[in-house]
N, C-alpha and C. Protein backbone atom coordinates (compact mmCIF):
# COMPACT_ATOMS: atom_id res chain seq x y z
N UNK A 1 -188.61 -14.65 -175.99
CA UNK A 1 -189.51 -15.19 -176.98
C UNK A 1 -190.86 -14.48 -176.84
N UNK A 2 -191.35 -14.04 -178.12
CA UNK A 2 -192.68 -13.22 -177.80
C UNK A 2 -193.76 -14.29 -178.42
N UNK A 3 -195.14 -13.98 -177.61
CA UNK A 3 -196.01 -14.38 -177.99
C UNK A 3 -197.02 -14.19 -179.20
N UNK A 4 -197.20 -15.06 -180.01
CA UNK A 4 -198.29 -14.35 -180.90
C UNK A 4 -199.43 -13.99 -180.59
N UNK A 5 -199.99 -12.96 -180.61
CA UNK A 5 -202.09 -12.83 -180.52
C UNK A 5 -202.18 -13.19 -181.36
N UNK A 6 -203.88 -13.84 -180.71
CA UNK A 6 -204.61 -13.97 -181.74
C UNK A 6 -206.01 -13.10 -181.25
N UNK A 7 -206.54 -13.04 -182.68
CA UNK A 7 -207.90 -11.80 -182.09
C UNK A 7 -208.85 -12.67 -183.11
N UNK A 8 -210.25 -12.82 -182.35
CA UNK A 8 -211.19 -13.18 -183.07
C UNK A 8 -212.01 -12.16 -183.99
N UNK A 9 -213.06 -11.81 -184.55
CA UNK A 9 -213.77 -10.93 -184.79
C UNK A 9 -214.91 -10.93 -184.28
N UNK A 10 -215.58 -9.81 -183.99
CA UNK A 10 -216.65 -9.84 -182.93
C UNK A 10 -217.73 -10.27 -184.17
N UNK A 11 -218.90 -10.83 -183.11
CA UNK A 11 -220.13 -10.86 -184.30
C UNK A 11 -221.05 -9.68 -184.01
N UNK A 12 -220.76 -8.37 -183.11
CA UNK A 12 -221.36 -7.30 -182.95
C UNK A 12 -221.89 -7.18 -182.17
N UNK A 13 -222.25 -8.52 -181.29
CA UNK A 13 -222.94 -8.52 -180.20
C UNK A 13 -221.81 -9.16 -179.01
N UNK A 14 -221.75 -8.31 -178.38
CA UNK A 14 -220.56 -8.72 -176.99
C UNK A 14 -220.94 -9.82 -175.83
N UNK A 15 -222.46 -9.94 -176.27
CA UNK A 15 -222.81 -10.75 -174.82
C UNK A 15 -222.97 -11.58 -176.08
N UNK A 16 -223.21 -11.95 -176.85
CA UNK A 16 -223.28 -13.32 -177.69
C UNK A 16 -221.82 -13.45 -177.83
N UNK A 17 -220.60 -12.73 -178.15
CA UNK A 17 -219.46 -13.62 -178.06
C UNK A 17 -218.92 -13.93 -176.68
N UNK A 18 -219.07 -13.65 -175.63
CA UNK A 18 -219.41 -14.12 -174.68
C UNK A 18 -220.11 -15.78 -173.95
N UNK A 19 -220.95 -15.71 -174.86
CA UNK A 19 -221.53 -16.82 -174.88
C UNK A 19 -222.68 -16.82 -174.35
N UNK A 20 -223.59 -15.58 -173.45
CA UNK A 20 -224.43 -15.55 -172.55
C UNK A 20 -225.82 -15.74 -173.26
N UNK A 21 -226.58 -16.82 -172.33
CA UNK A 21 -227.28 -17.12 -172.88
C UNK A 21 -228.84 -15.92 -173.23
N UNK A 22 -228.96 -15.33 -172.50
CA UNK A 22 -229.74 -13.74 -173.21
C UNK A 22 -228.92 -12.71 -173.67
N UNK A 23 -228.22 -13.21 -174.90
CA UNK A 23 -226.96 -12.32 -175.03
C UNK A 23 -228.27 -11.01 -176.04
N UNK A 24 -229.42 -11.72 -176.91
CA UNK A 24 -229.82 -10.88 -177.67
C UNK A 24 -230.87 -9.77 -176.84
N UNK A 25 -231.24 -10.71 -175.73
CA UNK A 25 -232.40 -9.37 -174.44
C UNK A 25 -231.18 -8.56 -174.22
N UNK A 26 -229.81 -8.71 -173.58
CA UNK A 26 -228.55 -8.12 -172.98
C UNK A 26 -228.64 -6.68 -174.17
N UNK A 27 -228.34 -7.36 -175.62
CA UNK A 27 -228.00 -6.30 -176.43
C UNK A 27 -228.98 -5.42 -177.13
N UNK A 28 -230.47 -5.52 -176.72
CA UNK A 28 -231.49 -4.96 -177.12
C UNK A 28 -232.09 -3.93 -175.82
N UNK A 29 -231.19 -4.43 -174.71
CA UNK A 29 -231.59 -3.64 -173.58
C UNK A 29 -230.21 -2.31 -173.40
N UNK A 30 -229.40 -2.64 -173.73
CA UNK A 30 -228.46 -2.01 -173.94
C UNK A 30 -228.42 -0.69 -175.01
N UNK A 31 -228.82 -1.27 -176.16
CA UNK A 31 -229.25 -0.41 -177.38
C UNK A 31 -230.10 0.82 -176.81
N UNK A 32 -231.58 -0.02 -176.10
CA UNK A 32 -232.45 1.18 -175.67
C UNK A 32 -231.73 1.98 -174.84
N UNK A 33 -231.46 1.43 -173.84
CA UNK A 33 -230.37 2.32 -172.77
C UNK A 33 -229.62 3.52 -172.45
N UNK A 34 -229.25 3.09 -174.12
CA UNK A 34 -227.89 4.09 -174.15
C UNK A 34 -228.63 5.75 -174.79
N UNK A 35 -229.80 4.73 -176.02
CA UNK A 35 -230.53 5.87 -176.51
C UNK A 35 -231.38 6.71 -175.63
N UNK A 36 -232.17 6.22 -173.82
CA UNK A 36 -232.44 7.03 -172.84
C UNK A 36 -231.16 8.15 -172.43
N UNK A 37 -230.24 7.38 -172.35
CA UNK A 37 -229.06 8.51 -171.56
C UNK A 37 -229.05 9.44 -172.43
N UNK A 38 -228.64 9.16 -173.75
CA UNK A 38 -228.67 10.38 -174.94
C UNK A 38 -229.04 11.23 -174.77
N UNK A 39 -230.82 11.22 -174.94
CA UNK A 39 -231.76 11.94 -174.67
C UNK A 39 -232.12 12.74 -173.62
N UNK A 40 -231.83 11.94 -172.63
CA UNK A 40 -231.60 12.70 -171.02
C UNK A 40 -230.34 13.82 -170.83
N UNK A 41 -229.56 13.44 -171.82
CA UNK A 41 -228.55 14.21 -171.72
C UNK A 41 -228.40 15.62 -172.40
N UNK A 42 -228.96 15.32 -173.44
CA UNK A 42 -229.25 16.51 -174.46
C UNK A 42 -230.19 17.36 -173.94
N UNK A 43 -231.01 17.19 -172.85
CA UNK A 43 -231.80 17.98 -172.23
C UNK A 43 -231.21 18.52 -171.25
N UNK A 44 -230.20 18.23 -170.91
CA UNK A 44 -229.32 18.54 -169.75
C UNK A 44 -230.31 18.92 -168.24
N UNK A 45 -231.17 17.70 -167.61
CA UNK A 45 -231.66 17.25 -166.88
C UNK A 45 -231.03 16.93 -165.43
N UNK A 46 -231.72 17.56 -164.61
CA UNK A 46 -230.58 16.94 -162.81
C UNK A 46 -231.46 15.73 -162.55
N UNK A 47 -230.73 14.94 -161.94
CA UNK A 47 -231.54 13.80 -161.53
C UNK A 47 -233.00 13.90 -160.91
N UNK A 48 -233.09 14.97 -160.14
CA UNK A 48 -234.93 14.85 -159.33
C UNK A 48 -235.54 14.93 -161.09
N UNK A 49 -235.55 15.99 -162.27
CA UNK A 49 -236.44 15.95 -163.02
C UNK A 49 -236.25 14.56 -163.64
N UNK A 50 -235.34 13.82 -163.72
CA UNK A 50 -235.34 12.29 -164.77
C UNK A 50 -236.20 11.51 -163.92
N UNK A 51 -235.87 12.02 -162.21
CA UNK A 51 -236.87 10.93 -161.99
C UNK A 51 -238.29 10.88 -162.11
N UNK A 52 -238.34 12.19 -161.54
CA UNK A 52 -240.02 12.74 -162.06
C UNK A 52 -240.33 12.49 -163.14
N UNK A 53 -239.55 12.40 -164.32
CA UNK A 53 -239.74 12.15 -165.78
C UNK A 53 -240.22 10.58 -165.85
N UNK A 54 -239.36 9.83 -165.27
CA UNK A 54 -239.70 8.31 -165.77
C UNK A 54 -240.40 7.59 -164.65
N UNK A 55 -240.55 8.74 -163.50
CA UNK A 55 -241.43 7.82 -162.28
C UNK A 55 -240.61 7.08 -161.68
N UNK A 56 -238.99 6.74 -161.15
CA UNK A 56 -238.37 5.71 -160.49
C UNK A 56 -237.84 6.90 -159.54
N UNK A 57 -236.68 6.01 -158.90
CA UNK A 57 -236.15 6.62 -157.93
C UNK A 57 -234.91 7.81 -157.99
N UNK A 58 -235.15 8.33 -157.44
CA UNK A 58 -233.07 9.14 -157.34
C UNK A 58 -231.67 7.72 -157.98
N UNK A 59 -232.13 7.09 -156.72
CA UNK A 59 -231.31 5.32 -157.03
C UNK A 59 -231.21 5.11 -158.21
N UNK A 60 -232.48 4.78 -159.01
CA UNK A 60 -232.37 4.33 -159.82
C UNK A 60 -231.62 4.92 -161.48
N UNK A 61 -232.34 6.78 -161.17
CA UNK A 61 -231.81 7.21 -162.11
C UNK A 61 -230.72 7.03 -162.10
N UNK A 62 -229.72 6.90 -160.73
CA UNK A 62 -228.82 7.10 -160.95
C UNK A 62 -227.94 5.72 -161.65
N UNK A 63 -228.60 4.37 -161.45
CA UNK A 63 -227.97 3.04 -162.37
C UNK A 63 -228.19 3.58 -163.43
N UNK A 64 -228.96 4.21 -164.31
CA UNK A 64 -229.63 4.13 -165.34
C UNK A 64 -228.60 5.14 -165.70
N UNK A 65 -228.08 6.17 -165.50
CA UNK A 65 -227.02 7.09 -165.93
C UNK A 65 -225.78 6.50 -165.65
N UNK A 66 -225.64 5.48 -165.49
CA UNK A 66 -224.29 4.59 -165.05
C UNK A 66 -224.07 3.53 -165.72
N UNK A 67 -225.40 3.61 -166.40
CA UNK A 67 -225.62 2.63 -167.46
C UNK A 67 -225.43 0.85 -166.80
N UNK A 68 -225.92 1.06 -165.87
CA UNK A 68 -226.33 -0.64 -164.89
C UNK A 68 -227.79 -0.75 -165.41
N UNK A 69 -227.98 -1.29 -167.18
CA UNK A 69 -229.32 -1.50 -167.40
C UNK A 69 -229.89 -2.87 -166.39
N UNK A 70 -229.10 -3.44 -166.20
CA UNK A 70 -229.59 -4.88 -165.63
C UNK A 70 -230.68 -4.44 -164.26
N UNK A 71 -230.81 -3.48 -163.92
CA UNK A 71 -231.88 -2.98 -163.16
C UNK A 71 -232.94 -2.54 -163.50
N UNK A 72 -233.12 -2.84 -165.00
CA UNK A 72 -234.75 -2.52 -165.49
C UNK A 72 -234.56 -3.41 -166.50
N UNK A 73 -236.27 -3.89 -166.86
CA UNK A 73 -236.07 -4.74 -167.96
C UNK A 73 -235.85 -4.24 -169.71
N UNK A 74 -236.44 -4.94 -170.57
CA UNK A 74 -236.52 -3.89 -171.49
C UNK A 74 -237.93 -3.46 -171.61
N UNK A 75 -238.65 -3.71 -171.49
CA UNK A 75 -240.20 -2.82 -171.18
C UNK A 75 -240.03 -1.67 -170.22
N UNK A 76 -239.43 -1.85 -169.66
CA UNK A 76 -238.95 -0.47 -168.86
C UNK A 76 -238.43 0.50 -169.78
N UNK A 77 -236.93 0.05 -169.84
CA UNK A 77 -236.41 0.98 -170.98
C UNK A 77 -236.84 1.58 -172.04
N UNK A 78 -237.99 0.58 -172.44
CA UNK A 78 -238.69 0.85 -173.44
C UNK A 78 -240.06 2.29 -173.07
N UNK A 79 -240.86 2.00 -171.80
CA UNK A 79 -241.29 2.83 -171.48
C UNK A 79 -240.53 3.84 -171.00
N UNK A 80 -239.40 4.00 -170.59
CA UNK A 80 -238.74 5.47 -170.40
C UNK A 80 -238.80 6.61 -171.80
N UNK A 81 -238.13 5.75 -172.46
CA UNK A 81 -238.33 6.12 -174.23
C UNK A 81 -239.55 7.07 -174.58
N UNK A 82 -240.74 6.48 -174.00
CA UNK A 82 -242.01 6.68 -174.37
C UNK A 82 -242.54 8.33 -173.52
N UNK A 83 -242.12 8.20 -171.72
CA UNK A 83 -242.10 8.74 -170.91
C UNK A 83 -240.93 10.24 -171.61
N UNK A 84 -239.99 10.28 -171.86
CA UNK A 84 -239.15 11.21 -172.12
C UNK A 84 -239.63 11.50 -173.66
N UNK A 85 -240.40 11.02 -174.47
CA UNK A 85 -241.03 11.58 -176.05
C UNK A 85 -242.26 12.37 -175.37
N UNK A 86 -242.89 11.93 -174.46
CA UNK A 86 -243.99 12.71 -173.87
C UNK A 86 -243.76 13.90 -173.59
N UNK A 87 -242.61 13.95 -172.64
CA UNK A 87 -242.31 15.07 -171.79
C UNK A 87 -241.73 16.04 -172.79
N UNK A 88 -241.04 15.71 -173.93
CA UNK A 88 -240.85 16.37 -175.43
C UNK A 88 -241.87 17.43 -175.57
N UNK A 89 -242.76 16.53 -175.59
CA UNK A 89 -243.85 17.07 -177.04
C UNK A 89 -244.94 18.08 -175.80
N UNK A 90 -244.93 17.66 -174.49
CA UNK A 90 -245.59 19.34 -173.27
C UNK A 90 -245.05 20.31 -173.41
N UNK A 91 -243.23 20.42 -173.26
CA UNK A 91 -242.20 21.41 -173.40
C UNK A 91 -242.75 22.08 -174.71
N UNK A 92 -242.49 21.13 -175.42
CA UNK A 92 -242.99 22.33 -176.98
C UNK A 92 -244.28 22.98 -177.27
């Protein structure tokens, strides 16, 4: 006898179907996050310059490329953003 699934539909946010209660900080920290790695990536950066870039640790870059945002807040993330548009606009 097989079982039926059932599948809900997401509401787009994974930590709100979840249920967690900072599901919208979770998915706004996440968003920024992913858009640091991007960016870090497209520069094709070794970890000592990301860190020099955003001022944290070896450690840390390395959550942050592992994408363990839960180790910075979003003002962080948010200032990395800011920190890596800087370092943009010297290069050029």
């Amino acid at each position: 006898m097989t079982q039926e699934q059932v599948f809900e539909e997401s509401s787009g946010n994974v930590f709100a179907d979840l249920g967690l209660e900072d599901a919208d900080e979770l998915f706004e920290s996440g968003k920024i996050g992913i858009k640091v790695i991007r960016l870090l990536k497209q520069r094709n950066l070794k970890q000592p310059e990301i860190s020099e870039i955003l001022d944290i640790t070896q450690l840390e870059v390395s959550h942050l490329m592992k994408g363990e945002f839960h180790h910075f807040s979003k003002d962080k993330l948010l200032n990395f953003l800011q920190r890596i548009d800087k370092s943009l606009l010297i290069q050029n």
